[in-house]
Protein backbone atom coordinates (compact mmCIF):
# COMPACT_ATOMS: atom_id res chain seq x y z
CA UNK A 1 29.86 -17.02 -3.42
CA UNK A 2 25.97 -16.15 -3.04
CA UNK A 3 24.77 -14.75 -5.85
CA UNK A 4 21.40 -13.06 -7.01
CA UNK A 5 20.01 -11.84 -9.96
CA UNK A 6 17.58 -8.64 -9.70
CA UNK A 7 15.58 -7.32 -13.04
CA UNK A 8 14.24 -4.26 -12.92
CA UNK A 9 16.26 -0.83 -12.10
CA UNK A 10 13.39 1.01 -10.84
CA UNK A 11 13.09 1.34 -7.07
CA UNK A 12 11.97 -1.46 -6.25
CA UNK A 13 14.97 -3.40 -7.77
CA UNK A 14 17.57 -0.61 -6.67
CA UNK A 15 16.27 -0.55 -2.86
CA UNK A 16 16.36 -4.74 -2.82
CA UNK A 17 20.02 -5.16 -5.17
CA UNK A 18 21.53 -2.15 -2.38
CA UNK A 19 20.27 -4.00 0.64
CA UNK A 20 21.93 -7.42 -0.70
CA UNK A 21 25.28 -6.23 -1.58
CA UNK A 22 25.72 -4.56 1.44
CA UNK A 23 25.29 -7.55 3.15
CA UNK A 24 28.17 -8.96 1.24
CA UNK A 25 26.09 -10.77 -1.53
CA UNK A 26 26.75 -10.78 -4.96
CA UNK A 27 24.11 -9.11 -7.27
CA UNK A 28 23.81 -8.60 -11.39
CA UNK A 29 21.11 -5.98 -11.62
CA UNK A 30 19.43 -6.68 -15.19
CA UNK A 31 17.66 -3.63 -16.96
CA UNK A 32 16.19 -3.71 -20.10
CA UNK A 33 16.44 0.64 -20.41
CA UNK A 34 19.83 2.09 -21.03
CA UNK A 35 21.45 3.85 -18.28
CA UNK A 36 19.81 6.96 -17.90
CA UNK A 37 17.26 7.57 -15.47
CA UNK A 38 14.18 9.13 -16.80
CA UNK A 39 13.06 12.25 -15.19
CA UNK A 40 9.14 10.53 -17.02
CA UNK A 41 7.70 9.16 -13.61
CA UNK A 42 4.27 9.02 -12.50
CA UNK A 43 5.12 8.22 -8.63
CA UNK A 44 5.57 11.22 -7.06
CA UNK A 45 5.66 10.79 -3.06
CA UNK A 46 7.40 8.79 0.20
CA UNK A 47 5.24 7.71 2.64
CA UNK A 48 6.03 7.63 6.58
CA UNK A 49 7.13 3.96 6.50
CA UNK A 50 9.04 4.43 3.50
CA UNK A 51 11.17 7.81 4.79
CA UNK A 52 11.95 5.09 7.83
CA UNK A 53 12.91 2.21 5.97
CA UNK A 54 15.24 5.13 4.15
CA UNK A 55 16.74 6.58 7.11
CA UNK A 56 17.62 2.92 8.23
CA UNK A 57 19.55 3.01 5.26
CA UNK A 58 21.15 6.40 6.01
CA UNK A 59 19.72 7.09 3.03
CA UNK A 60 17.48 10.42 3.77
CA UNK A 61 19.42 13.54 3.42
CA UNK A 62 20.28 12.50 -0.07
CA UNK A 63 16.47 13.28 -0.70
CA UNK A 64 15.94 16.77 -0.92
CA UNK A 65 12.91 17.16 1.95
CA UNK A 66 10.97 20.12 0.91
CA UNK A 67 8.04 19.29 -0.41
CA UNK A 68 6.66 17.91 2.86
CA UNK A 69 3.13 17.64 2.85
CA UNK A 70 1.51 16.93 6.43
CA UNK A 71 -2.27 18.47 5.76
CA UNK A 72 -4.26 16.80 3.03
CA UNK A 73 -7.73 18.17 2.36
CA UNK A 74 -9.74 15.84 -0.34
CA UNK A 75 -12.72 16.56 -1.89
CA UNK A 76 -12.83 20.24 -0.55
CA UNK A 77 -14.24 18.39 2.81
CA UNK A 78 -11.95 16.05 4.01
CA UNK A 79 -9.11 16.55 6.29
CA UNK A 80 -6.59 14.45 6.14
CA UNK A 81 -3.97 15.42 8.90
CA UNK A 82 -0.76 13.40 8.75
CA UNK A 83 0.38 15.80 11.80
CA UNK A 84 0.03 12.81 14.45
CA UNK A 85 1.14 9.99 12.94
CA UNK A 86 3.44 8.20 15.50
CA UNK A 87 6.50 8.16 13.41
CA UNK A 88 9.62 10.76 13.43
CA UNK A 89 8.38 11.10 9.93
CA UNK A 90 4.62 12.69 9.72
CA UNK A 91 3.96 13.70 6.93
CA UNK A 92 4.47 12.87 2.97
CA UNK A 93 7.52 13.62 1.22
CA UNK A 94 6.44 14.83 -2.61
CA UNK A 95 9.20 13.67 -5.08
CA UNK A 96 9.70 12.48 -8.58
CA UNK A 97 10.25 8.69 -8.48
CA UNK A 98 13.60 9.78 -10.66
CA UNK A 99 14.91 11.51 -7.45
CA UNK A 100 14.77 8.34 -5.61
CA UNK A 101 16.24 6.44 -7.97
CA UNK A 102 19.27 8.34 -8.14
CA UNK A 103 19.50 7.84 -4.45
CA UNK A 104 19.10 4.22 -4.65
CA UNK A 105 21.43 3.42 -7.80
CA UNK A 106 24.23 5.52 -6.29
CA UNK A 107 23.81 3.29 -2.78
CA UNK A 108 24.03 -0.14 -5.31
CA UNK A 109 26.84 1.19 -6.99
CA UNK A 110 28.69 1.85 -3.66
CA UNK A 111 28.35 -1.82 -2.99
CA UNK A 112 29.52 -3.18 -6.09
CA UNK A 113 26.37 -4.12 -7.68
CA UNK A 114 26.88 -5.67 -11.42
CA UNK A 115 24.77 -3.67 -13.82
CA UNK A 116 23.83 -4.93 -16.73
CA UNK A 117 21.39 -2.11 -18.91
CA UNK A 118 20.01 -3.04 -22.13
CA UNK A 119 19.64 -6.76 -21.38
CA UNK A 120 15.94 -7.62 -21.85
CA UNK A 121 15.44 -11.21 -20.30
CA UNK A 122 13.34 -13.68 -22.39
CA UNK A 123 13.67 -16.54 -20.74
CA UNK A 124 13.78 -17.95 -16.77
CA UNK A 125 14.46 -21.47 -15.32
CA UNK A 126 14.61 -23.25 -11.95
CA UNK A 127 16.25 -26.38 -10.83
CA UNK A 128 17.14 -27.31 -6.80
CA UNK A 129 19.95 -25.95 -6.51
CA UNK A 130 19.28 -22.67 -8.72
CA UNK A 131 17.81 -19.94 -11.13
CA UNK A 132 19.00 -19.28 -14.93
CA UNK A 133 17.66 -15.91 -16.84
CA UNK A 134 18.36 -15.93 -20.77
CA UNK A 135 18.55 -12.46 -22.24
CA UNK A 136 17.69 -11.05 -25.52
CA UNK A 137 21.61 -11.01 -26.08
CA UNK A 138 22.49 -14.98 -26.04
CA UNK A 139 23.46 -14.49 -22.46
CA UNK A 140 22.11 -17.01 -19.49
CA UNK A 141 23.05 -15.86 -16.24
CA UNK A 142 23.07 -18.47 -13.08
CA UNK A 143 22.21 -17.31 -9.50
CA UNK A 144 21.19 -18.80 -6.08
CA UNK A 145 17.73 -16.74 -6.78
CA UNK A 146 15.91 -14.68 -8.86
CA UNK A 147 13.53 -11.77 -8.76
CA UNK A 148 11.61 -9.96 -11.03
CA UNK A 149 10.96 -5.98 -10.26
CA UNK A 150 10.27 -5.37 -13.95
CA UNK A 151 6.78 -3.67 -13.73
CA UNK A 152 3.30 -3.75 -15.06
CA UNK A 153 4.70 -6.12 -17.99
CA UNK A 154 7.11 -8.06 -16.28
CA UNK A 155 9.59 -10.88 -18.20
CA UNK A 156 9.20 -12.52 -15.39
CA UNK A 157 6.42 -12.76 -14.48
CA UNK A 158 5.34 -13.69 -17.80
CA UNK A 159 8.21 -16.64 -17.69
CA UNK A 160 6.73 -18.01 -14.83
CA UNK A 161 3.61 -18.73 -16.70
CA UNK A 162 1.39 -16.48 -13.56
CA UNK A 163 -1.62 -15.14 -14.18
CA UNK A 164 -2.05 -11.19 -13.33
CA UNK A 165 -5.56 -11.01 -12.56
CA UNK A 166 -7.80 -7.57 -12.38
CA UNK A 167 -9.05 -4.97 -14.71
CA UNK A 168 -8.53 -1.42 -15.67
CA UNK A 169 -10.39 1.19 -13.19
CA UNK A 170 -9.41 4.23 -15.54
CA UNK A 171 -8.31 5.36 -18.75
CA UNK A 172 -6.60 8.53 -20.22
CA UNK A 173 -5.83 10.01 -17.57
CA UNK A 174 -3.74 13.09 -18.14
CA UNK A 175 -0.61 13.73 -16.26
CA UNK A 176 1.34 17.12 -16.47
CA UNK A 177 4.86 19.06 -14.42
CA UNK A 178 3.75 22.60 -14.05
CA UNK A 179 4.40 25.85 -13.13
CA UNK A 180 1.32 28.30 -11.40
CA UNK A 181 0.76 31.58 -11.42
CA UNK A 182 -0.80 31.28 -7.77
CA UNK A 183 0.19 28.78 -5.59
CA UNK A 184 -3.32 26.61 -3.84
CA UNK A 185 -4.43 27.36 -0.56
CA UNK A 186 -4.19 24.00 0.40
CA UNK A 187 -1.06 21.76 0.11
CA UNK A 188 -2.50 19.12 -1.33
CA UNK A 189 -5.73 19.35 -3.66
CA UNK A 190 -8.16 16.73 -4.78
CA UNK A 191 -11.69 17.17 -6.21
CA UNK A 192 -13.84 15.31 -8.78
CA UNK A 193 -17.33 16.95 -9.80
CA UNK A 194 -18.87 14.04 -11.03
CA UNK A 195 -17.25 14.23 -15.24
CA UNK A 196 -13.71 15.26 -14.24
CA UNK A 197 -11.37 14.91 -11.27
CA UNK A 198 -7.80 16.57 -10.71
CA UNK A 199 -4.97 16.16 -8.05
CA UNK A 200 -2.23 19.09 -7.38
CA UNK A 201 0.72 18.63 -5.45
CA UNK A 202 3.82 20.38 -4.89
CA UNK A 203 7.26 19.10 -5.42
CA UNK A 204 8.54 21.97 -3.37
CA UNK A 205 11.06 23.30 -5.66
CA UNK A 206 8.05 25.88 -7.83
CA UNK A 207 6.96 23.17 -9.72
CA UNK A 208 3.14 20.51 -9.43
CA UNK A 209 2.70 17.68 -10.23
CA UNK A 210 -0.97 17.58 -12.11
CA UNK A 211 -3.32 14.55 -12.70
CA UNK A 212 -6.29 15.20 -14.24
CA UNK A 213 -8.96 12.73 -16.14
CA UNK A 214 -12.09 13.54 -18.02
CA UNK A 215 -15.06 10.92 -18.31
CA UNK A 216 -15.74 11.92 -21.95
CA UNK A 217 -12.22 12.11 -22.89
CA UNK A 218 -11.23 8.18 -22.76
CA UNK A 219 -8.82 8.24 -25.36
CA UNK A 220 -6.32 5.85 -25.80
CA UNK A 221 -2.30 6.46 -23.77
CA UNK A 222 -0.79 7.81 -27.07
CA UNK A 223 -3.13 10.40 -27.95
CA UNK A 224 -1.29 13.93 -28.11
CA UNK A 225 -1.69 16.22 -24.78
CA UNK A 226 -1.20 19.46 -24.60
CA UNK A 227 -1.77 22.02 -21.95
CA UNK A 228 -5.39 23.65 -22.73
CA UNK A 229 -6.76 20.15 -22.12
CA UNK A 230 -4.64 19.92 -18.78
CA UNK A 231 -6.21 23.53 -18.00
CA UNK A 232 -9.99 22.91 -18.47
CA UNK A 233 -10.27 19.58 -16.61
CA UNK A 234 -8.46 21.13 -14.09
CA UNK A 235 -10.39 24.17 -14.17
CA UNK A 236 -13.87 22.32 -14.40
CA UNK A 237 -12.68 19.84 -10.98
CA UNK A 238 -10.94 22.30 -8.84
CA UNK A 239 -12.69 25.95 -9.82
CA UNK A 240 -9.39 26.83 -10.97
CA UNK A 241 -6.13 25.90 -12.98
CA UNK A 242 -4.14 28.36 -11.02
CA UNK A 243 -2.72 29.84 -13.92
CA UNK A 244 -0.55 26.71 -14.79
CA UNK A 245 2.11 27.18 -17.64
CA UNK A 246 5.53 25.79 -19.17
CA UNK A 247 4.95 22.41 -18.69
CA UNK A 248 8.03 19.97 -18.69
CA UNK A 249 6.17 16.80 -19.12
CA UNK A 250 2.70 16.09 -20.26
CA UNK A 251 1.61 12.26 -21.07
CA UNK A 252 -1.25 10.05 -20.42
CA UNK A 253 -1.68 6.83 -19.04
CA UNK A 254 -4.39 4.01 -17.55
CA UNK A 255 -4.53 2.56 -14.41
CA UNK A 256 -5.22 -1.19 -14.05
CA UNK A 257 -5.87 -2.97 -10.22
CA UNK A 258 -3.99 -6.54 -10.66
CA UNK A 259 -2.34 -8.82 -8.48
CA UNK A 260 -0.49 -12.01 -8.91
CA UNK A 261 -1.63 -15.05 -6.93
CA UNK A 262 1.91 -15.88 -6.04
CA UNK A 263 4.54 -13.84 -5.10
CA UNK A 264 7.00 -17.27 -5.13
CA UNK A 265 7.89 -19.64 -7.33
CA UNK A 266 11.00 -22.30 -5.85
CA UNK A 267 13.80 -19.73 -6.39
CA UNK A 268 12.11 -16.92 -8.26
CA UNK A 269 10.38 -13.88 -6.59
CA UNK A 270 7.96 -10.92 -7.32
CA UNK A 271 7.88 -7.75 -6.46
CA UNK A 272 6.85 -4.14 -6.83
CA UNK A 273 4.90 -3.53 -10.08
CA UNK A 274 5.82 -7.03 -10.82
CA UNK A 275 3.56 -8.33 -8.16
CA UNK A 276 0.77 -5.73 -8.05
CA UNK A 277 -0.55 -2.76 -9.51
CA UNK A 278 -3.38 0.09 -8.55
CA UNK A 279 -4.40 3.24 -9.27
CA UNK A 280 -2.49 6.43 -8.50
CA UNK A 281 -4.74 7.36 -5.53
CA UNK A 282 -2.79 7.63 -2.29
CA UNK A 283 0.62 7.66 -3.83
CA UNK A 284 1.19 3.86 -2.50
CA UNK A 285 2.71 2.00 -5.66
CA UNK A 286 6.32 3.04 -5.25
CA UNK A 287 5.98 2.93 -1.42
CA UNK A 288 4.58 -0.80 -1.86
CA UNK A 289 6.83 -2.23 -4.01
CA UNK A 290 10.08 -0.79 -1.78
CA UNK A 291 8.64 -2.39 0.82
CA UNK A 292 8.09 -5.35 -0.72
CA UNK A 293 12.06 -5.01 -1.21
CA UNK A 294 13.25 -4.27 2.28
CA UNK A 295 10.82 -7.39 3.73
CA UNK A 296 12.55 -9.98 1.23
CA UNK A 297 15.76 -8.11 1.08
CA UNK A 298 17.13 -9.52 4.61
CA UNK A 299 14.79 -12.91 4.22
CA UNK A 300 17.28 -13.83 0.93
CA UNK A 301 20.24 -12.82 3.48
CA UNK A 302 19.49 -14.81 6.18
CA UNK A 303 18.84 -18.04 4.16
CA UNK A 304 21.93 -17.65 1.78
CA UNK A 305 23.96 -17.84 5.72
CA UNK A 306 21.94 -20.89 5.97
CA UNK A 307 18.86 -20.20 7.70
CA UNK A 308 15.99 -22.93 6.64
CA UNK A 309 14.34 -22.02 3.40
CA UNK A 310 10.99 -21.93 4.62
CA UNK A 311 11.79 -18.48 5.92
CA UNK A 312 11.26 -17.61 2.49
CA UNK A 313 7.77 -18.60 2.28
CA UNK A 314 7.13 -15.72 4.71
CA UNK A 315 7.34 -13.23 1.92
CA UNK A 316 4.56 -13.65 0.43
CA UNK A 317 2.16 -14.73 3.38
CA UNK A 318 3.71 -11.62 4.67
CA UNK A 319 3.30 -8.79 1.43
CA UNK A 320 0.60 -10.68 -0.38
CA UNK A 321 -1.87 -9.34 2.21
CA UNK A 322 -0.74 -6.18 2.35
CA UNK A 323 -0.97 -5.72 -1.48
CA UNK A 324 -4.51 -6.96 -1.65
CA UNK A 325 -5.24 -4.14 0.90
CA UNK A 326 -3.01 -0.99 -1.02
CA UNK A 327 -5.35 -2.08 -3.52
CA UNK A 328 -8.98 -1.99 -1.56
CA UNK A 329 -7.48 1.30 -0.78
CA UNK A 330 -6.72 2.97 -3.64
CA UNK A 331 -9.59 1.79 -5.63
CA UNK A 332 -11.88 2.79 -2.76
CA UNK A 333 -10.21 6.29 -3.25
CA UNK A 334 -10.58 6.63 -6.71
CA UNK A 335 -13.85 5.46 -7.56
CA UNK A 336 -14.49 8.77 -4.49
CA UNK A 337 -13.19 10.99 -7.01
CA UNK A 338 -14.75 9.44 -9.69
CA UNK A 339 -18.51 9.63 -8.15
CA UNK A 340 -21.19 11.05 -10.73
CA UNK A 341 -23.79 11.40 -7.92
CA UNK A 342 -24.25 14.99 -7.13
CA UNK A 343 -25.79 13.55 -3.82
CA UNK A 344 -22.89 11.08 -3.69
CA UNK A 345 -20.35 14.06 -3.41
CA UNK A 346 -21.82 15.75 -1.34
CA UNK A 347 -22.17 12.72 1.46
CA UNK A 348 -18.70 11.59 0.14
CA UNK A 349 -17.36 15.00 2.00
CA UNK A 350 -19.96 15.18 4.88
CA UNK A 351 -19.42 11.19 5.86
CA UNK A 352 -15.60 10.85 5.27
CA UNK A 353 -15.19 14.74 6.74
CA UNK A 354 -16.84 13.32 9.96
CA UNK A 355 -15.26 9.79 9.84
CA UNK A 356 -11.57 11.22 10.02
CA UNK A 357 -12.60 13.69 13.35
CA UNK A 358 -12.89 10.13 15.00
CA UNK A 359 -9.77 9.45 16.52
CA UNK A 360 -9.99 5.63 16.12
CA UNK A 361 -11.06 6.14 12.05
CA UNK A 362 -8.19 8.66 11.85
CA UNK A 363 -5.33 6.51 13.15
CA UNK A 364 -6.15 3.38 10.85
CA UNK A 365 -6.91 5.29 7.26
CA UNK A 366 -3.73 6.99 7.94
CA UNK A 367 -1.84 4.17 9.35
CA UNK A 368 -2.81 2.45 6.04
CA UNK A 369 -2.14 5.17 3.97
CA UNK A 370 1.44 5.69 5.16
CA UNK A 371 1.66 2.23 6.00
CA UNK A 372 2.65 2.54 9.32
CA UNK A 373 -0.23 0.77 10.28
CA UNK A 374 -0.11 -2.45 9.02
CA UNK A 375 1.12 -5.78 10.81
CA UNK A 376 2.12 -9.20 9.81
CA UNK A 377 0.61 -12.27 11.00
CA UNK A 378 2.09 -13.84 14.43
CA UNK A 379 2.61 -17.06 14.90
CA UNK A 380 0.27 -19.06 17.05
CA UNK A 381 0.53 -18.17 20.68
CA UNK A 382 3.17 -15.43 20.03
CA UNK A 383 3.45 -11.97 22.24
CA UNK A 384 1.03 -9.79 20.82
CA UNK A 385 4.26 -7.22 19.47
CA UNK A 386 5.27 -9.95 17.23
CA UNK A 387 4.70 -8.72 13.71
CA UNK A 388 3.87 -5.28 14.42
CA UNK A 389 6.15 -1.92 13.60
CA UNK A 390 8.67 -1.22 15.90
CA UNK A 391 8.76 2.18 16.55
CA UNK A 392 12.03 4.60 16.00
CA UNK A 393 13.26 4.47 20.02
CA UNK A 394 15.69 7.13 21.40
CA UNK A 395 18.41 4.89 23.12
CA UNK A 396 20.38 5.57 25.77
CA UNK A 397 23.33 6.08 24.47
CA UNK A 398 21.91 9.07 22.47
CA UNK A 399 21.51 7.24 19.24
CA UNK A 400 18.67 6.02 17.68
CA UNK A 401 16.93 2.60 17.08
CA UNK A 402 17.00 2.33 13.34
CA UNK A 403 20.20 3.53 13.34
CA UNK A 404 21.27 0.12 14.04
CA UNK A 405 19.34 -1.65 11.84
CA UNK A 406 21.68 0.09 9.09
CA UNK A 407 23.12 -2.87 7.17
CA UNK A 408 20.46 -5.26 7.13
CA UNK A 409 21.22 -5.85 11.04
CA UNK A 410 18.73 -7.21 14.05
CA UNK A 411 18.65 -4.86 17.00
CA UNK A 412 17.87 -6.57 20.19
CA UNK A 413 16.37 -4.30 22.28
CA UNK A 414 17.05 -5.47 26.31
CA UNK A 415 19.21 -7.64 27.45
CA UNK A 416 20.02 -11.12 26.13
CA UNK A 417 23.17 -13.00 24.97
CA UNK A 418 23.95 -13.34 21.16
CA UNK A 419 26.61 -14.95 21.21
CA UNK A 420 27.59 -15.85 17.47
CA UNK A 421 25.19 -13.29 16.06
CA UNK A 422 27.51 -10.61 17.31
CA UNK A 423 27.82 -9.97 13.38
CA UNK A 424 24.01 -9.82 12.52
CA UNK A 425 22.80 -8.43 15.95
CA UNK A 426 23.09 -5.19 18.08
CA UNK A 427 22.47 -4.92 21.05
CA UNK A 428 21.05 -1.28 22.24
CA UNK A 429 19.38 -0.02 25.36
CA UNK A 430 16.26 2.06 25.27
CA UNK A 431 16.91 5.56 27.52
CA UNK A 432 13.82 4.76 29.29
CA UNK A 433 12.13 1.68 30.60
CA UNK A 434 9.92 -0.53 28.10
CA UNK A 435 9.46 -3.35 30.26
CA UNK A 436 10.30 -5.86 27.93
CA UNK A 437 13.51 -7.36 25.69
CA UNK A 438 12.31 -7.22 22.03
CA UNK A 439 13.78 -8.70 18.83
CA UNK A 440 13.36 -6.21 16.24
CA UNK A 441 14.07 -7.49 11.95
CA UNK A 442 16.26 -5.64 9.44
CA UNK A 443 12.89 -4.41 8.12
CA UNK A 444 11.63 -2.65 11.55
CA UNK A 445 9.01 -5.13 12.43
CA UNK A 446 9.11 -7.09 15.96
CA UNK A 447 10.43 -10.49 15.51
CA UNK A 448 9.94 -12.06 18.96
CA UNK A 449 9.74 -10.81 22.81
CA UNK A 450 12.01 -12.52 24.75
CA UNK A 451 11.02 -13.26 28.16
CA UNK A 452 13.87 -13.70 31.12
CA UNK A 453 15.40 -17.01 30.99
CA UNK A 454 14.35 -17.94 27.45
CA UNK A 455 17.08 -19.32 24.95
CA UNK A 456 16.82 -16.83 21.61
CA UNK A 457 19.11 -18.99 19.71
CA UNK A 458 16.63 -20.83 17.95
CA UNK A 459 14.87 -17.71 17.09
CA UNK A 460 18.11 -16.35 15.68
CA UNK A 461 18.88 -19.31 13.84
CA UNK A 462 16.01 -19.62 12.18
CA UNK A 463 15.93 -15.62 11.34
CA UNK A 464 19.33 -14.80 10.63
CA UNK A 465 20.70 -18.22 9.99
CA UNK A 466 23.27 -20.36 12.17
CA UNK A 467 25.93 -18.59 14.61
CA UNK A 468 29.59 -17.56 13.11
CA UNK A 469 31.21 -20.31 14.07
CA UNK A 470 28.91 -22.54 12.52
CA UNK A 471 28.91 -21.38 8.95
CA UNK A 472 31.05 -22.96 6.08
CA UNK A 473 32.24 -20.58 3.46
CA UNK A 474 31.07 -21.37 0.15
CA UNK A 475 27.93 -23.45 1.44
CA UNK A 476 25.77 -21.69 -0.78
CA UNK A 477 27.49 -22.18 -4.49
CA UNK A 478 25.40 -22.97 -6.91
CA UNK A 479 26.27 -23.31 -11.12
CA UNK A 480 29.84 -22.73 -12.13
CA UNK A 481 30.94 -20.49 -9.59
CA UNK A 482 33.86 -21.82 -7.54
CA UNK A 483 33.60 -22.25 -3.86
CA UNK A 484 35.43 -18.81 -2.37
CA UNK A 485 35.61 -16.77 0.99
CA UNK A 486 32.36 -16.65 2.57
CA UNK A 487 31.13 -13.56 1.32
CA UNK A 488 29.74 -12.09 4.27
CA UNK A 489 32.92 -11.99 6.22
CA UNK A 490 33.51 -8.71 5.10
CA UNK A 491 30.07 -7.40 7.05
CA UNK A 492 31.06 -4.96 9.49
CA UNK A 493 30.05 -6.22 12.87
């Protein structure tokens, strides 16, 4: 029986350990916390292309959806209007990271993921035919694969020898859960005067989620906080602290920009925090590192029912990219906010005000932002679709695209045979013309456009591994785990 070992129980590793067991795999989640979720979380929002990676796990209406924010307005000048992003989803969904988790360790729990808290690995080895992780209990566990979602300082990681280049951008900042007296007049407000910055955003439910950083105040991340120092940074960067009171959380924290050279090693992988790590600006780490899970999450699939290993390879000339960019971002953003040029603040909201009233300008800061704009890297000579987002498409049999992608499925939208892939592949018709037959992955990107005539069984081979009636149960053992049923027999076709 397949088998993969997942450390880290934040998002990242919840989202990736949910997508394998449903696909029939067997996963040991490894957690060095206890059980208990802490409501302590700096991420606090979903992105566009996160909300539709969710809903194509059926995952969304376990989210409670009102703090939507579709109308930022930075640095009193800038508009950012998430209004017309071509998704089903436009706009930002402010929640505590803690929310999401519960969403995602209920959906691993459905599918029979092994959890293992308190078990802090301190060792990991490779051979060919698989990965061992020693934890601090005597334990080694023995899987087909490994990877490491354990954060900022990842076991892992570390275990794998990798560097994790990059620097700190900011210290101390201040982060607070609030109640106001007045609610802002914008949704979502940013400003920096030069010696302190501060972001407000609503979680929808009467409570804001403050961060707030004074130059002169770089203190180290276990210096006491309390709520007068919250109030006159925000006061001094926004004109205001709206009357905040009764905080539930106040703590302080630095932000580093890193990223690891290599996102695989053989059999082990790295994602989320693991793999990368920015500033706060944009609310893109949590969104990053779940999408890091749901691009390697059907990869892992696909090769454990025998597709060629290679395929794996495509993670990180896939992610690695995108990472480097959530980066350029975010530190871009911040070192905005952090601008001590009065002159500088001025043209940072008459330039970027202007820039983002060009439609062009608009569509690819917020396309990065949300991440619905990014692509992966085609193959020589391929259709210009291939490795770009595949839209949500009403079909015409009243559902929805991305509906079928639920449980890590292809959708082939068109007409062509898949014979053998029956289990791993839906067909679906688009209620209107598109002109074209297109492959779409598990992860919502276009895998190939299939032209009349051509043969996709290659393709689907070498994607989603060989047809049914080629596979041999137990293929895939490694260690001391007998050869059994194959476990992906009990996949709902």
């Amino acid at each position: 029986m397949s088998h993969v070992i997942v450390v880290g129980a934040g998002p990242t590793g919840l989202l990736l350990a949910g997508d394998l067991a449903e696909a029939g795999v067997t996963v040991t989640l490894l957690e060095r916390r206890d059980g208990r979720i802490s409501n302590l979380s700096r991420a606090f929002s979903v992105h566009a292309r996160t909300l539709e990676l969710l809903d194509a796990r059926d995952l969304l209406d376990r989210l409670d959806s009102a703090g939507r924010v579709s109308d930022l307005r930075l640095f009193q000048r800038v508009h950012v209007d998430l209004s017309r992003l071509p998704s089903r989803f436009p706009y930002m969904l402010v929640t505590a990271q803690y929310n999401v988790e519960r969403v995602l360790l209920d959906r691993a729990r459905a599918h029979g993921v092994t959890l293992g808290y308190g078990a802090e690995v301190t060792g990991v080895r490779q051979d060919a035919d698989g990965a061992e992780v020693d934890t601090a209990d005597g334990r080694t566990h023995r899987a087909d694969y490994v990877v490491g979602a354990d954060g900022y300082h990842s076991a892992v990681r570390r275990a794998l020898g990798l560097a994790f280049p990059g620097r700190a951008v900011i210290r101390s900042i201040m982060l607070a859960d609030v109640r106001l007296a007045q609610a802002p007049p914008d949704t979502l407000t940013v400003n920096g005067n030069g010696s302190q910055f501060a972001f407000l955003a609503p979680f929808g439910d009467g409570w804001y989620r403050i961060f707030a950083w004074d130059r002169r105040g770089d203190v180290t991340d276990d210096t006491p906080l309390d709520l007068d120092e919250v109030r006159t940074v925000t006061k001094a960067a926004l004109g205001t602290d709206y009357g905040m009171h009764d905080p539930r959380w106040l703590s302080r924290f630095h932000s580093d920009e890193r990223q690891v050279d290599r996102y695989r090693v053989g059999r082990v992988f790295l994602a989320g925090d693991a793999a990368h790590v920015h500033s706060p600006a944009g609310g893109m780490g949590m969104n990053t590192g779940l999408q890091d899970a749901a691009n390697l999450s059907w990869k892992l699939v696909a090769v454990l029912r025998g597709a060629p290993a290679d395929l794996l390879d495509t993670y990180h000339a896939e992610r690695h990219p995108v990472g480097a960019e959530v980066l350029r971002i975010s530190g871009t953003m911040i070192r905005m906010a952090m601008l001590r040029s009065r002159v500088g603040r001025t043209l940072r909201g008459l330039v970027g005000g202007a820039a983002l009233r060009v439609p062009a300008v608009r569509r690819r800061v917020t396309g990065r932002i949300t991440a619905v704009g990014f692509r992966y890297a085609a193959p020589d000579g391929a259709d210009p679709l291939v490795g770009t987002r595949m839209p949500d498409l009403d079909l015409a049999d009243g559902s929805r695209l991305y509906e079928h992608l639920r449980g890590g499925r292809f959708a082939l939208v068109g007409d062509a045979a898949v014979d053998g892939w029956a289990d791993r592949v839906r067909v679906v018709a688009p209620a209107g013309p598109t002109g074209r037959t297109v492959l779409v992955r598990p992860d919502g990107y276009v895998a190939a456009v299939v032209a009349p005539g051509d043969d996709l069984r290659p393709t689907l081979a070498a994607l989603a591994g060989p047809p049914t009636r080629e596979r041999r149960p137990g293929s895939q053992t490694t260690g001391n785990r007998s050869n059994g049923p194959d476990p992906f027999a009990r996949m709902p076709g």
